[in-house]
Protein backbone atom coordinates (compact mmCIF):
# COMPACT_ATOMS: atom_id res chain seq x y z
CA UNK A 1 -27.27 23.87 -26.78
CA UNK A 2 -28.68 21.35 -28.84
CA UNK A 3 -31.35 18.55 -27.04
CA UNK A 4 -31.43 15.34 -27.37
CA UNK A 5 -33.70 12.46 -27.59
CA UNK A 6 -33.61 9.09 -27.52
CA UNK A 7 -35.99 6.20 -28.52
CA UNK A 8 -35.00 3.13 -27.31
CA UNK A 9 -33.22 2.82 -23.83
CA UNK A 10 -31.26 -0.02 -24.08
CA UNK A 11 -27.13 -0.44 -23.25
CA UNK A 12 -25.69 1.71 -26.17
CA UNK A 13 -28.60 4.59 -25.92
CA UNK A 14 -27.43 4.42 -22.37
CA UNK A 15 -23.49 4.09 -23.01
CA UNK A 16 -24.70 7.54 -25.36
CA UNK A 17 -26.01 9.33 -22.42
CA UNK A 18 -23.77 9.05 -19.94
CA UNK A 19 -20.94 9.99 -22.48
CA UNK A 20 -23.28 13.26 -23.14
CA UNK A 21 -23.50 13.81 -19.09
CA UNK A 22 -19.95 13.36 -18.63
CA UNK A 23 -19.19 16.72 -18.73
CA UNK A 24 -21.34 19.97 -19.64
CA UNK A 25 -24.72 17.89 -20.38
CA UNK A 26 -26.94 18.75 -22.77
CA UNK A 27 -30.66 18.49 -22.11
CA UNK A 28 -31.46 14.78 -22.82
CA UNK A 29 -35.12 13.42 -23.64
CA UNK A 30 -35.35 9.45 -23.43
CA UNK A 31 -38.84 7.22 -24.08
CA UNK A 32 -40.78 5.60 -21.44
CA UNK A 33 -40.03 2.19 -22.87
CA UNK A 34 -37.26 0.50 -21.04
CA UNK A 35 -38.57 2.47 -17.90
CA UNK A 36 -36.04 0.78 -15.13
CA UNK A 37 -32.66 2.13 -17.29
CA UNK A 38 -34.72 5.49 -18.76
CA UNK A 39 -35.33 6.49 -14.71
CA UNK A 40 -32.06 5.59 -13.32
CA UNK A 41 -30.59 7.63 -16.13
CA UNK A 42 -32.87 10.86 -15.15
CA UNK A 43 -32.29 10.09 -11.46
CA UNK A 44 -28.38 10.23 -12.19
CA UNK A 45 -28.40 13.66 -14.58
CA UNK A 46 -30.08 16.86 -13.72
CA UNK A 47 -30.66 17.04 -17.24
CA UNK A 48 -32.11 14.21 -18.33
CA UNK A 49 -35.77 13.50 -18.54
CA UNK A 50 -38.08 10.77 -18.88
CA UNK A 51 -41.03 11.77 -21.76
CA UNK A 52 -44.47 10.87 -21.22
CA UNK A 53 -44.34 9.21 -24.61
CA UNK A 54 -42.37 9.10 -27.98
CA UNK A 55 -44.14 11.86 -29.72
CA UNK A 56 -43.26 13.89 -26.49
CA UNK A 57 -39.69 12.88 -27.59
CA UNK A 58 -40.01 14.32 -30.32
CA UNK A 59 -41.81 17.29 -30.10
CA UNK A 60 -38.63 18.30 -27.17
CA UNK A 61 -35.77 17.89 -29.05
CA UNK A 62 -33.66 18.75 -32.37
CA UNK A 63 -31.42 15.25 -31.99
CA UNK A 64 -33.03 12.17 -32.28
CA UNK A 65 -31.31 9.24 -31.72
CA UNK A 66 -32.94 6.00 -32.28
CA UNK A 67 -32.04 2.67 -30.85
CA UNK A 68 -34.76 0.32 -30.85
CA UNK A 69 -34.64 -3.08 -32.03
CA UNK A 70 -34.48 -3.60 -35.81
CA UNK A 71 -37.79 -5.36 -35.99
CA UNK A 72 -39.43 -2.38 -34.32
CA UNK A 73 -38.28 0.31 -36.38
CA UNK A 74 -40.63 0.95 -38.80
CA UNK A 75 -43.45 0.53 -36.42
CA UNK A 76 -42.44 3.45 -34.15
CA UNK A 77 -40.76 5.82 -36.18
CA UNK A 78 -44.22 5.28 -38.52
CA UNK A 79 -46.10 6.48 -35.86
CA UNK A 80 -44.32 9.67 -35.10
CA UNK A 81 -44.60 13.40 -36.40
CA UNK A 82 -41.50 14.52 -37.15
CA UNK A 83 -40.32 17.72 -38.05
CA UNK A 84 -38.49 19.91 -40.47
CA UNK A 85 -36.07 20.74 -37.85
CA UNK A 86 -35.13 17.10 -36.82
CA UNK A 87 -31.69 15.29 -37.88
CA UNK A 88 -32.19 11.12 -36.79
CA UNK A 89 -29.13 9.34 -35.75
CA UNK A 90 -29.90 5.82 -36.16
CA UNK A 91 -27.82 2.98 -34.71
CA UNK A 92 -30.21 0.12 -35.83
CA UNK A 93 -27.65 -2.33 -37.08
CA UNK A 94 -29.45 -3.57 -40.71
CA UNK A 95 -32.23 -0.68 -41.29
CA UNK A 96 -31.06 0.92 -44.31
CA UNK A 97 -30.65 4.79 -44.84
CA UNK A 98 -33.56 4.82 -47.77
CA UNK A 99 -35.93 3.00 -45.32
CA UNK A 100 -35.34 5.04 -42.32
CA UNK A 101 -35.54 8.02 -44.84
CA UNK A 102 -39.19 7.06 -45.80
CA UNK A 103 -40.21 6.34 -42.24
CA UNK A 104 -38.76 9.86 -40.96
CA UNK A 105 -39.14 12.24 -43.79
CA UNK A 106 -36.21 14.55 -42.39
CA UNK A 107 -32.53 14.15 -42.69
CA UNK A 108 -31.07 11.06 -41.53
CA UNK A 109 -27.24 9.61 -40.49
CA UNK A 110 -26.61 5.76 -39.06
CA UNK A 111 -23.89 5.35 -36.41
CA UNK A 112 -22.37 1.81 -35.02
CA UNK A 113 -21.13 3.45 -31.78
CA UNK A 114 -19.61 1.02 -29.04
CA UNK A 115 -19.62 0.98 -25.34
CA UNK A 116 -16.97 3.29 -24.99
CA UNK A 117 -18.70 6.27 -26.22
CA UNK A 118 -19.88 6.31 -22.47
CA UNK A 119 -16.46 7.19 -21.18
CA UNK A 120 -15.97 9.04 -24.43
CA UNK A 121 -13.24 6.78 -25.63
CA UNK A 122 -15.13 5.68 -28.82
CA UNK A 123 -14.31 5.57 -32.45
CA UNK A 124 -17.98 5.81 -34.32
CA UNK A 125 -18.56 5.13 -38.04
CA UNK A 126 -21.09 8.21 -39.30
CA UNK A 127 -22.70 7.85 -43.13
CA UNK A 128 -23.47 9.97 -43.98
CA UNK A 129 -21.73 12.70 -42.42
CA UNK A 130 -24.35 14.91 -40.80
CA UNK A 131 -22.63 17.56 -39.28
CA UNK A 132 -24.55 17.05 -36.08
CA UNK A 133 -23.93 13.34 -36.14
CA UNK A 134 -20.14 14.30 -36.51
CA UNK A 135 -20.71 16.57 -33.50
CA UNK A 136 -22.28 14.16 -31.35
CA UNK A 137 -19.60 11.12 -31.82
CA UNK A 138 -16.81 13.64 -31.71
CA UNK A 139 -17.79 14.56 -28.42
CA UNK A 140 -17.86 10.82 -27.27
CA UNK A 141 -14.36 10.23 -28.62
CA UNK A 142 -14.06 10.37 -32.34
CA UNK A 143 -16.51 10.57 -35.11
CA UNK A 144 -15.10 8.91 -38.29
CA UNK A 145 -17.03 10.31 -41.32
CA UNK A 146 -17.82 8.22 -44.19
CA UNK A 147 -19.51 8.77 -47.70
CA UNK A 148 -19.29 5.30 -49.14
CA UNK A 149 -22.27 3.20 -48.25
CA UNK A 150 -20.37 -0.02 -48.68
CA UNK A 151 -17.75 1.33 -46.31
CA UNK A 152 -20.26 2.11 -43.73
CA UNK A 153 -21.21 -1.44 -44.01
CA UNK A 154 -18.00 -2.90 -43.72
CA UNK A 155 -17.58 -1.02 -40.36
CA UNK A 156 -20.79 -2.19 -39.40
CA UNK A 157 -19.93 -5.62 -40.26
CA UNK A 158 -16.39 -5.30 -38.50
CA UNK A 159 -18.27 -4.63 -35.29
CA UNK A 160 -19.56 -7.85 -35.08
CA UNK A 161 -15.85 -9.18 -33.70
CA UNK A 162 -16.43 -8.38 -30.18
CA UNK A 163 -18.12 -11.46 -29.23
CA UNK A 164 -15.34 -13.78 -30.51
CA UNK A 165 -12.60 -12.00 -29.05
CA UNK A 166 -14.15 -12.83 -25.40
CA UNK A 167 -14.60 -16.11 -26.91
CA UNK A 168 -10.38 -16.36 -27.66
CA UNK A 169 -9.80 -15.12 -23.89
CA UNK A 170 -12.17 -17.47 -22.50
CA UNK A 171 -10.45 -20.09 -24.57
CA UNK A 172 -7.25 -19.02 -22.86
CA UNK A 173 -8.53 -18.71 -19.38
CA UNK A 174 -10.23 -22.67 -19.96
CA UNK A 175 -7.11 -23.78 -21.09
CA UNK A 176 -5.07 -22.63 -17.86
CA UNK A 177 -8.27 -24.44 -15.90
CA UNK A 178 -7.82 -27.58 -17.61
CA UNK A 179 -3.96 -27.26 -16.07
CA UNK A 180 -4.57 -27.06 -12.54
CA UNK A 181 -5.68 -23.13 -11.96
CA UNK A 182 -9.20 -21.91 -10.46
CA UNK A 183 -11.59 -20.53 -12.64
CA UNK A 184 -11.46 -17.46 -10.99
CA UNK A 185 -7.78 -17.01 -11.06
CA UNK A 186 -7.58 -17.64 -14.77
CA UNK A 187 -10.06 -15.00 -15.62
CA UNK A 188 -8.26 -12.57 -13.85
CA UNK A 189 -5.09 -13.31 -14.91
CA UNK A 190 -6.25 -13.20 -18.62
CA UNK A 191 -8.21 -10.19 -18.25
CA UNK A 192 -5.47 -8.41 -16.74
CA UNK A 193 -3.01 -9.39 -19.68
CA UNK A 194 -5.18 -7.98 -21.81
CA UNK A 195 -6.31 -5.34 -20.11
CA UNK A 196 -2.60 -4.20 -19.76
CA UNK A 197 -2.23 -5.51 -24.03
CA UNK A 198 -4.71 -2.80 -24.54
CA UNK A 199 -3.28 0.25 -23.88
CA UNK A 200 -1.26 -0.21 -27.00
CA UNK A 201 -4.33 0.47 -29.35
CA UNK A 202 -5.16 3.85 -28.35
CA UNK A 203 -5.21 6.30 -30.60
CA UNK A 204 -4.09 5.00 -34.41
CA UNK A 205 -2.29 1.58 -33.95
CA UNK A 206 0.09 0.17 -36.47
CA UNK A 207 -0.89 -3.70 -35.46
CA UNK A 208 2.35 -4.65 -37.32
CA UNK A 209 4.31 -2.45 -35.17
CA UNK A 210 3.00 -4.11 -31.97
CA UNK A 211 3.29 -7.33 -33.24
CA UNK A 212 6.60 -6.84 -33.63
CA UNK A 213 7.22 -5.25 -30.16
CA UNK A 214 5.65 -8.54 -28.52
CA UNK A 215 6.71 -11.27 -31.18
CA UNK A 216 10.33 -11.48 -30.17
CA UNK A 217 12.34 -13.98 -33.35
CA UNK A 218 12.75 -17.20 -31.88
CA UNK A 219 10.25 -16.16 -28.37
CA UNK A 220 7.06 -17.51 -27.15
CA UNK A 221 4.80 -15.05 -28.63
CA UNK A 222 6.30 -15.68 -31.70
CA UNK A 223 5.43 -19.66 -31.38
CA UNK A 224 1.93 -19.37 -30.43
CA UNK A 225 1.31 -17.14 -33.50
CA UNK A 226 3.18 -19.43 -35.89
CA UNK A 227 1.30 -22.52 -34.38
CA UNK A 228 -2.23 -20.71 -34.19
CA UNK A 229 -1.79 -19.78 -37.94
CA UNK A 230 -3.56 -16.92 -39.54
CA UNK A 231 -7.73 -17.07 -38.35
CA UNK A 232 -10.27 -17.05 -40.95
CA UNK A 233 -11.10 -13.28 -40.35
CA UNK A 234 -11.95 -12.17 -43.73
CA UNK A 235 -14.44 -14.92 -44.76
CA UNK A 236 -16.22 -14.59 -41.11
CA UNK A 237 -16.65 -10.86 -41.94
CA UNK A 238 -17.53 -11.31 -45.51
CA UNK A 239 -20.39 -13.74 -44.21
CA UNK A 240 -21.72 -11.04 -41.50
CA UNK A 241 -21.23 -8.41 -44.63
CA UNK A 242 -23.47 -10.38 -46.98
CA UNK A 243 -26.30 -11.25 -43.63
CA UNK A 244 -26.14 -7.31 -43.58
CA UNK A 245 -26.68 -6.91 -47.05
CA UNK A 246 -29.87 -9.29 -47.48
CA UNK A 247 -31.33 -7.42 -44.38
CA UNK A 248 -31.53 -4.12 -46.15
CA UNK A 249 -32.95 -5.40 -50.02
């Protein structure tokens, strides 16, 4: 079975993990850095261990994926040894493939995977395809392979949407404040209409299909759509697309 290790403990190395220890875990290998999540993690799995340093890491595993912060990147994986054997997953959003290539000297894949991969419900851009990239984000839910670097940054860029869409809920749930409900009752009544709203998009939603199911001609759905018009999507992600961009040249 293949082992893993991780540089960089932070939420999504740790969303990774406990996908991998959900069921039949692999042998995991995480850096000392981020020590309080790194030991919870090993106290939790039988199979996870905390290294004595990164080229310990290394030197214990075939995997490696990295998740430090962006301005750390070349620092650390500078310093390493790695070896022949070695395939790096990054998921440092705006290191570029050629860089990471240089730092590394083996065969490298980036990934954008999201908090679900640790109830291995996510959907995870992989470019390139590395077959044990593939492997890894198929286990956690779905690996979707792509050859086209401008692709891979578009899905990169896409992720970047989370953020406003608690912003739109909160909106909702201040709005229902302002008419007379607690705070506390308007968050959970929001976050339980969505919560129930997202069961649709399992799987491979049509978006026009549940629009329709929900929009009813001449209902209320149907009025707050019309009235809210269409958001400036595109240009927003065109603008995180083009910050990408700069951050690799």
């Amino acid at each position: 079975m293949t082992t893993y290790g991780v540089l960089g403990v932070g939420s999504i190395a740790a969303a990774i993990v406990n996908g991998l220890c959900v069921q039949d875990a692999p042998d995991v290998l995480l850096s000392p850095r981020s020590a309080g999540t790194a030991h919870a993690l090993a106290a939790r799995y039988a199979t996870v261990t905390v290294a004595a340093d990164n080229q310990a890491v290394l030197d214990g595993s075939d995997v490696v994926i990295v998740a430090v912060l962006p301005g750390q990147a070349e620092a650390v994986l500078t310093a390493l040894d790695f070896a022949d054997r070695h395939v790096v997953i990054s998921v440092v959003a705006g290191v570029g493939l050629e860089d990471l290539r240089s730092w590394t000297g083996t065969t490298v894949a980036r990934a954008v995977p999201l908090p679900a991969v640790a109830g291995r419900d996510g959907r995870t851009p992989v470019y390139p395809p590395a077959p044990e990239a593939v492997a890894l984000f198929d286990l956690l839910g779905g690996a979707i392979a792509v050859d086209d670097a401008a692709t891979y940054e578009a899905l990169t860029a896409s992720s970047a949407t989370v953020a406003a869409h608690f912003a739109y809920l909160g909106a909702i749930a201040d709005w229902l404040v302002s008419k007379g409900l607690s705070p506390e009752d308007a968050r959970g009544y929001v976050g339980a209409t969505f919560v129930g709203a997202s069961e649709s998009l399992r799987g491979t939603p049509d978006f026009g299909e549940l629009i329709t199911e929900v929009a009813t001609p001449g209902g209320l759905n149907e009025q707050f759509a019309r009235d809210l018009g269409a958001p400036p999507v595109a240009a927003a992600l065109d603008g995180v697309l083009a910050r990408l961009t700069v951050a690799q040249n």
